[in-house]
Protein backbone atom coordinates (compact mmCIF):
# COMPACT_ATOMS: atom_id res chain seq x y z
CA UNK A 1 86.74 112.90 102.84
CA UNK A 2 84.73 115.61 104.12
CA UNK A 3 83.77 116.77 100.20
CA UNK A 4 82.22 113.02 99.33
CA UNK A 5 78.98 112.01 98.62
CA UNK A 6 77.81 109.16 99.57
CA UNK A 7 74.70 106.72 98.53
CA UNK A 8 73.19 104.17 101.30
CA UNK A 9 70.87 101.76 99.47
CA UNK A 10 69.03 99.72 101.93
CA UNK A 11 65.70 98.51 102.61
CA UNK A 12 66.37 98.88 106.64
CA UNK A 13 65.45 102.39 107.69
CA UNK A 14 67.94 101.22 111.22
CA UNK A 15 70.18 100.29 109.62
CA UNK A 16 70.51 103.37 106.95
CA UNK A 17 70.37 106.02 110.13
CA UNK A 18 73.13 104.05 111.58
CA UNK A 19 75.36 103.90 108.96
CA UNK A 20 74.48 107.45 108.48
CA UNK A 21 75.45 108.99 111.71
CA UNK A 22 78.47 106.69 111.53
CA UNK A 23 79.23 108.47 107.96
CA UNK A 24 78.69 111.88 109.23
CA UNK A 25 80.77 111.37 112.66
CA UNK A 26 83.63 110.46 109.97
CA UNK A 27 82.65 114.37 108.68
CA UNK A 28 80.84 113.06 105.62
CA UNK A 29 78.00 115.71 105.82
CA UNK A 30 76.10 114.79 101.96
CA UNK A 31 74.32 111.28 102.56
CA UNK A 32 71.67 110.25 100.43
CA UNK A 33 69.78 106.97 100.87
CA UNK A 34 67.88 104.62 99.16
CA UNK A 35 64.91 101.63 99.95
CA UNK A 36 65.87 99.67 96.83
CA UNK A 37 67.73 99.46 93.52
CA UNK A 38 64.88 101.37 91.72
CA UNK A 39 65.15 104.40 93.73
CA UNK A 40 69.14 104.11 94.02
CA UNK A 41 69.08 104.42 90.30
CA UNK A 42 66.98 107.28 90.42
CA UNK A 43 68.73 109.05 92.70
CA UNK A 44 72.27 108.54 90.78
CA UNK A 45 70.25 110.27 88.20
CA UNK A 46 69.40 113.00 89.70
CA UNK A 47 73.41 113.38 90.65
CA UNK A 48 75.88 110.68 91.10
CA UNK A 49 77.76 109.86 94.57
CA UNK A 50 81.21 109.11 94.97
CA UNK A 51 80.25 106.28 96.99
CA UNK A 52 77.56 103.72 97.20
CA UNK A 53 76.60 101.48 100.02
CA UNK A 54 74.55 98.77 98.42
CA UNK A 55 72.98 96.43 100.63
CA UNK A 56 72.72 92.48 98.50
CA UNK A 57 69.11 91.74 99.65
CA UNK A 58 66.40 94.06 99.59
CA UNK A 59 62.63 93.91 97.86
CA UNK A 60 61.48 95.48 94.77
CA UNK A 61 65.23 95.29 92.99
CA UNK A 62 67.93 93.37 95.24
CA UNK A 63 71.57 94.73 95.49
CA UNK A 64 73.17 92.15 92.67
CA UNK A 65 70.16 93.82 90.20
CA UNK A 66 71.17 97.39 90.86
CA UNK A 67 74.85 96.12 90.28
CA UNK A 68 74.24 94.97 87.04
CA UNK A 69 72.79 98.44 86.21
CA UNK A 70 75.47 99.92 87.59
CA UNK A 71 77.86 98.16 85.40
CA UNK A 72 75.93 98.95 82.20
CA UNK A 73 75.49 102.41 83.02
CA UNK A 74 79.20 102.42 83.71
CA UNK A 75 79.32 103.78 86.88
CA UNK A 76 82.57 104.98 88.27
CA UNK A 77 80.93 105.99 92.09
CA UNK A 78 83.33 103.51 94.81
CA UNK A 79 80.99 100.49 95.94
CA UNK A 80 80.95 98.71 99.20
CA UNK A 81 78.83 96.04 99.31
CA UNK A 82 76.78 95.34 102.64
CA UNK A 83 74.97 92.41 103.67
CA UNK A 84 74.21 90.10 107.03
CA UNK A 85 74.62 87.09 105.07
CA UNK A 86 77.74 84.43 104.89
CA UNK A 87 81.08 86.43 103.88
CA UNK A 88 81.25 83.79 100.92
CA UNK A 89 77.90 85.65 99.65
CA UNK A 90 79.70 88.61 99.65
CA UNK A 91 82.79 87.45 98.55
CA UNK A 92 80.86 85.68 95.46
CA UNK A 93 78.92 89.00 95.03
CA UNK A 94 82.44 91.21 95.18
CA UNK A 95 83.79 89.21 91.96
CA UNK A 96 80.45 89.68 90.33
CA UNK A 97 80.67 93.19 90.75
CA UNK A 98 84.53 93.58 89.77
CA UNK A 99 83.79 91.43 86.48
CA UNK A 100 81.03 94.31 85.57
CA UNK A 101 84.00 96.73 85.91
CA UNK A 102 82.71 98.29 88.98
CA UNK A 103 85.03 99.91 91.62
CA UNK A 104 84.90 97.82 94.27
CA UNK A 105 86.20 99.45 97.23
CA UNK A 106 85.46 96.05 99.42
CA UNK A 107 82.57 94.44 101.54
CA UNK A 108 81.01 94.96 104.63
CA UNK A 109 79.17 92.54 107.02
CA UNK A 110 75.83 93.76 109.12
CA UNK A 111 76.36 95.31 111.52
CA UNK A 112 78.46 98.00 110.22
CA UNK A 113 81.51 98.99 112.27
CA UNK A 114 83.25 102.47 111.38
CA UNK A 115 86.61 101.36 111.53
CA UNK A 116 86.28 98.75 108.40
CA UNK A 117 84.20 101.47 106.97
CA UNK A 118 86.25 104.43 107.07
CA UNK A 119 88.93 102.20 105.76
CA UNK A 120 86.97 101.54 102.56
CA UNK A 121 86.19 105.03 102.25
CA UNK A 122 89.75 106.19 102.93
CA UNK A 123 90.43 104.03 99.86
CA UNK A 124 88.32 105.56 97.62
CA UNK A 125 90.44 109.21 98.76
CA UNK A 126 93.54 107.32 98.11
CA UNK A 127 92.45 106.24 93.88
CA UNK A 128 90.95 110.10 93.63
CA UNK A 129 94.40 111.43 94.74
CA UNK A 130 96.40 108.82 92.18
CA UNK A 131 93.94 109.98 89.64
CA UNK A 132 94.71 113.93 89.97
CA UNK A 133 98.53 112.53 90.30
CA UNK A 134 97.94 112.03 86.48
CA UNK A 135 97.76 108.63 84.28
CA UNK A 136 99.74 105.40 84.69
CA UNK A 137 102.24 104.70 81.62
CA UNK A 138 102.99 101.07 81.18
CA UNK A 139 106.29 99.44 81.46
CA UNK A 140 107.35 98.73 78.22
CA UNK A 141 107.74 94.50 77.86
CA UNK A 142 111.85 94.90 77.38
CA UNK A 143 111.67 96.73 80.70
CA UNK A 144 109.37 93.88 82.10
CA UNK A 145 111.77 91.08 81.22
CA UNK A 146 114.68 93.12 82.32
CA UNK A 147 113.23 93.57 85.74
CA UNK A 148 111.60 89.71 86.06
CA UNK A 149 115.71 88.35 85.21
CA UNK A 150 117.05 90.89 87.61
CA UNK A 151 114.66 90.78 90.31
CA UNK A 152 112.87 94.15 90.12
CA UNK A 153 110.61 92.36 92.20
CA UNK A 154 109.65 93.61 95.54
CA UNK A 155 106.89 92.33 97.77
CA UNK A 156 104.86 94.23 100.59
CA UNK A 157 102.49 92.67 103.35
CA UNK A 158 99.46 93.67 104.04
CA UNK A 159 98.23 92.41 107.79
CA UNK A 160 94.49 90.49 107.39
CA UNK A 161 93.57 91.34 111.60
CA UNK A 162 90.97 90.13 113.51
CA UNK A 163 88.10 93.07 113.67
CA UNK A 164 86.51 91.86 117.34
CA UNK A 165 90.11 91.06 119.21
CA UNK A 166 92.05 92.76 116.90
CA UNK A 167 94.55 90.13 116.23
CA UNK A 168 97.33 89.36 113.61
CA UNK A 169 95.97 86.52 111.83
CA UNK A 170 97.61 86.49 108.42
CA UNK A 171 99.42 88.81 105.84
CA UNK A 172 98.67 89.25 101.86
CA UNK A 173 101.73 89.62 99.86
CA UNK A 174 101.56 92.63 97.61
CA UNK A 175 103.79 93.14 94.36
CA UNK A 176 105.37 96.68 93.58
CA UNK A 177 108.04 96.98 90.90
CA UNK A 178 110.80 98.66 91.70
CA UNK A 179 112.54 101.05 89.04
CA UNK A 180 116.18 101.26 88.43
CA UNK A 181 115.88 104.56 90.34
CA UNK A 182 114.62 103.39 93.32
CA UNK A 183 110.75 104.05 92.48
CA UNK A 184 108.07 101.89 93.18
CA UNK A 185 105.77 101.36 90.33
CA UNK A 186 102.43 100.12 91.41
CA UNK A 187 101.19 96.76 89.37
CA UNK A 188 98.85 98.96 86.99
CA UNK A 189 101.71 99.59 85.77
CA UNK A 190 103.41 96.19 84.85
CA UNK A 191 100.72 93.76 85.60
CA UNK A 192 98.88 94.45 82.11
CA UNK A 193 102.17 93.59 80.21
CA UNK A 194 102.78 90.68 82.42
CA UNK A 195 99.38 88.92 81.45
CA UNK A 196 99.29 89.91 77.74
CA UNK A 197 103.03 88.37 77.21
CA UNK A 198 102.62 85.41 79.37
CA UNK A 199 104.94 85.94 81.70
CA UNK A 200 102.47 85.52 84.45
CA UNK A 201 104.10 82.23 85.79
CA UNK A 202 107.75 84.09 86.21
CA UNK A 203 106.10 86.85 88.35
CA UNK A 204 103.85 84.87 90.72
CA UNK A 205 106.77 82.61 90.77
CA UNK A 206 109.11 84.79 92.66
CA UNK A 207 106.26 86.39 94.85
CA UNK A 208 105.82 83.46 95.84
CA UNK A 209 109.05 82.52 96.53
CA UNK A 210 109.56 85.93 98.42
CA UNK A 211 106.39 85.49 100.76
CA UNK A 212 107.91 82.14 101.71
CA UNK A 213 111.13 83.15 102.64
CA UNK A 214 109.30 86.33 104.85
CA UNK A 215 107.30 83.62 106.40
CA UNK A 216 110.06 81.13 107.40
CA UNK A 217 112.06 84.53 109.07
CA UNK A 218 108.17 84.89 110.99
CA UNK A 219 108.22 81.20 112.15
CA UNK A 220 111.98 81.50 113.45
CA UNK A 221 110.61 84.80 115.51
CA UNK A 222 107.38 83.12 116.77
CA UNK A 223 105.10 84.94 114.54
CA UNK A 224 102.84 81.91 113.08
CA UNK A 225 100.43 83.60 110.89
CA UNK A 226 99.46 82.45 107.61
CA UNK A 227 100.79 83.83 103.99
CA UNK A 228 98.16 84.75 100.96
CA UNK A 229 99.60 85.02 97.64
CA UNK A 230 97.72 85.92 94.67
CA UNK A 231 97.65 83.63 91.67
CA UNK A 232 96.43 84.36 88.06
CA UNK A 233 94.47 81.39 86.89
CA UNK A 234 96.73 81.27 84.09
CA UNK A 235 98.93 79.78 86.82
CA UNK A 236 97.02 77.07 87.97
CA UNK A 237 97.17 75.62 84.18
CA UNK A 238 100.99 74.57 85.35
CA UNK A 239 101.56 71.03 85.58
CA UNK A 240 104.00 71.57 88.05
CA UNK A 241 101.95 73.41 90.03
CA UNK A 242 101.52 71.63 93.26
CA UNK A 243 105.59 70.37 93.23
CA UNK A 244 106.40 74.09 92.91
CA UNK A 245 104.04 75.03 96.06
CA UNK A 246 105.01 72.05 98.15
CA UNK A 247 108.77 72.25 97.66
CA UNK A 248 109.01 75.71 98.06
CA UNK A 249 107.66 75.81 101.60
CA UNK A 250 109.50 72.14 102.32
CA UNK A 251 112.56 74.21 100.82
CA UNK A 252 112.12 77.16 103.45
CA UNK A 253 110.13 75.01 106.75
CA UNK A 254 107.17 75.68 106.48
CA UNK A 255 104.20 74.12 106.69
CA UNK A 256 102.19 74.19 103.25
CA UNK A 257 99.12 74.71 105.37
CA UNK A 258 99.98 78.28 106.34
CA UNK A 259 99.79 79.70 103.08
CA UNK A 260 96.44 80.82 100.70
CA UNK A 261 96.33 81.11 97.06
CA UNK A 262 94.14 83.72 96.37
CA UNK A 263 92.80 83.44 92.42
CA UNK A 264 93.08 86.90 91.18
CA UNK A 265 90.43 88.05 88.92
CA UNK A 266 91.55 89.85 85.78
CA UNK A 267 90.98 86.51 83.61
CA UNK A 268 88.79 84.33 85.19
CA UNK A 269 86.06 86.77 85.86
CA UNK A 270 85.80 87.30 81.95
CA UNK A 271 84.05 84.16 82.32
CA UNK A 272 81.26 84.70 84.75
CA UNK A 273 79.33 87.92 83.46
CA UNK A 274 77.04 85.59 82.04
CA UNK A 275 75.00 84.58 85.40
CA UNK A 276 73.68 88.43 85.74
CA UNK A 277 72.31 88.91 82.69
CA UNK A 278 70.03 84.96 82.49
């Protein structure tokens, strides 16, 4: 971490010395700032970061703007967006950003707290490490169906805590594939062949499943957090959809209000470029 550059592009002039004694007490020594999009894009000219803090509103060009650059100039620099308005503006603005192809290392809310922060930036460490580690190769589709009809399948959770109490308030199940030596093969992996050959449904199917069953063993031990699985929204096309959901959790006790469907995405994001560029 010590080695990365990092952007701030903010109207506040607080807020930017903040963040930037925050950055360098994390032992990030080169931080550059901008007051707006204009100057951020000049000053990726003049050498690009390996991060960018983007604030969403600022004068002159706002944050979603200097996205939209970003994602024509193809931009490979980690972005974390930062803004003091609802989280659903940010949320909204995230998906933008991810649709534009931009590497979206998450979202921030004013004021900026280094724990969430160094989090995002040990995430962007993480992807340059996998990236010296060498490319991905795809799962061929026989291996694919092999694994989906022999439950290859495994499912990790990632805890969602509460940043001012710090509290367990819900997990994300995440999919890994797990070779027939014992490897785990990250979704980049499979996730591509999934989607193209439609076998979508099968997959989210048993994550599902699996992320109900962990959450009926949680209820049993008094842990009553809530469960978010990701859907494609090639899923929610089923016409069994909402029978599958609700007798699955009836299936395993629980209550269909404890779990999120989180719509991934990879497809429906094709859709919404259009809005940045009218």
């Amino acid at each position: 971490m010590q080695d990365m550059t990092v952007l701030i592009v903010d109207d506040d002039t607080f807020i930017t010395n903040l963040t930037t004694r925050m950055l360098k007490k994390l032992g990030i020594e080169r931080v550059r700032s901008a007051k707006d999009g204009h100057d951020g894009l000049s000053e990726i000219g003049t050498d690009k970061p390996d991060v960018i803090l983007c604030d969403l509103n600022m004068p002159g060009m706002d944050g979603l703007e200097f996205l939209r650059h970003l994602g024509e100039d193809k931009i490979g620099s980690g972005i974390i967006l930062v803004s003091g308005e609802d989280k659903r503006v940010l949320q909204t603005a995230t998906q933008l950003a991810k649709a534009h192809h931009l590497n979206v290392l998450g979202s921030l809310q004013k004021p900026i707290k280094p724990v969430p922060l160094k989090v995002l930036l040990d995430k962007f460490d993480e992807q340059q490490s996998a990236s010296r580690r060498g490319p991905i190769t795809l799962l061929t589709l026989e291996a694919v169906q092999e694994g989906l009809h022999n439950g290859r399948i495994d499912v990790f959770f990632q805890p969602k805590v509460s940043v001012p109490d710090r509290r367990l308030v819900g997990v994300e199940a995440l999919v890994r594939w797990r070779s027939e030596d014992g490897r785990l093969i990250p979704p980049i992996a499979f996730l591509p062949v999934v989607e193209e050959n439609g076998l979508i449904d099968d997959l989210t199917a048993q994550v599902f499943q699996i992320a109900v069953g962990a959450a009926a063993d949680w209820v049993q031990s008094g842990l009553n957090i809530k469960v978010a699985v990701n859907f494609s929204v090639d899923s929610l096309t089923r016409f069994d959809l909402v029978d599958f959901l609700v007798g699955t959790a009836r299936d395993k006790g629980i209550d269909p209000d404890k779990l999120i469907l989180e719509v991934t995405e990879s497809r429906i994001m094709e859709e919404v470029t259009t809005p940045w560029k009218s």
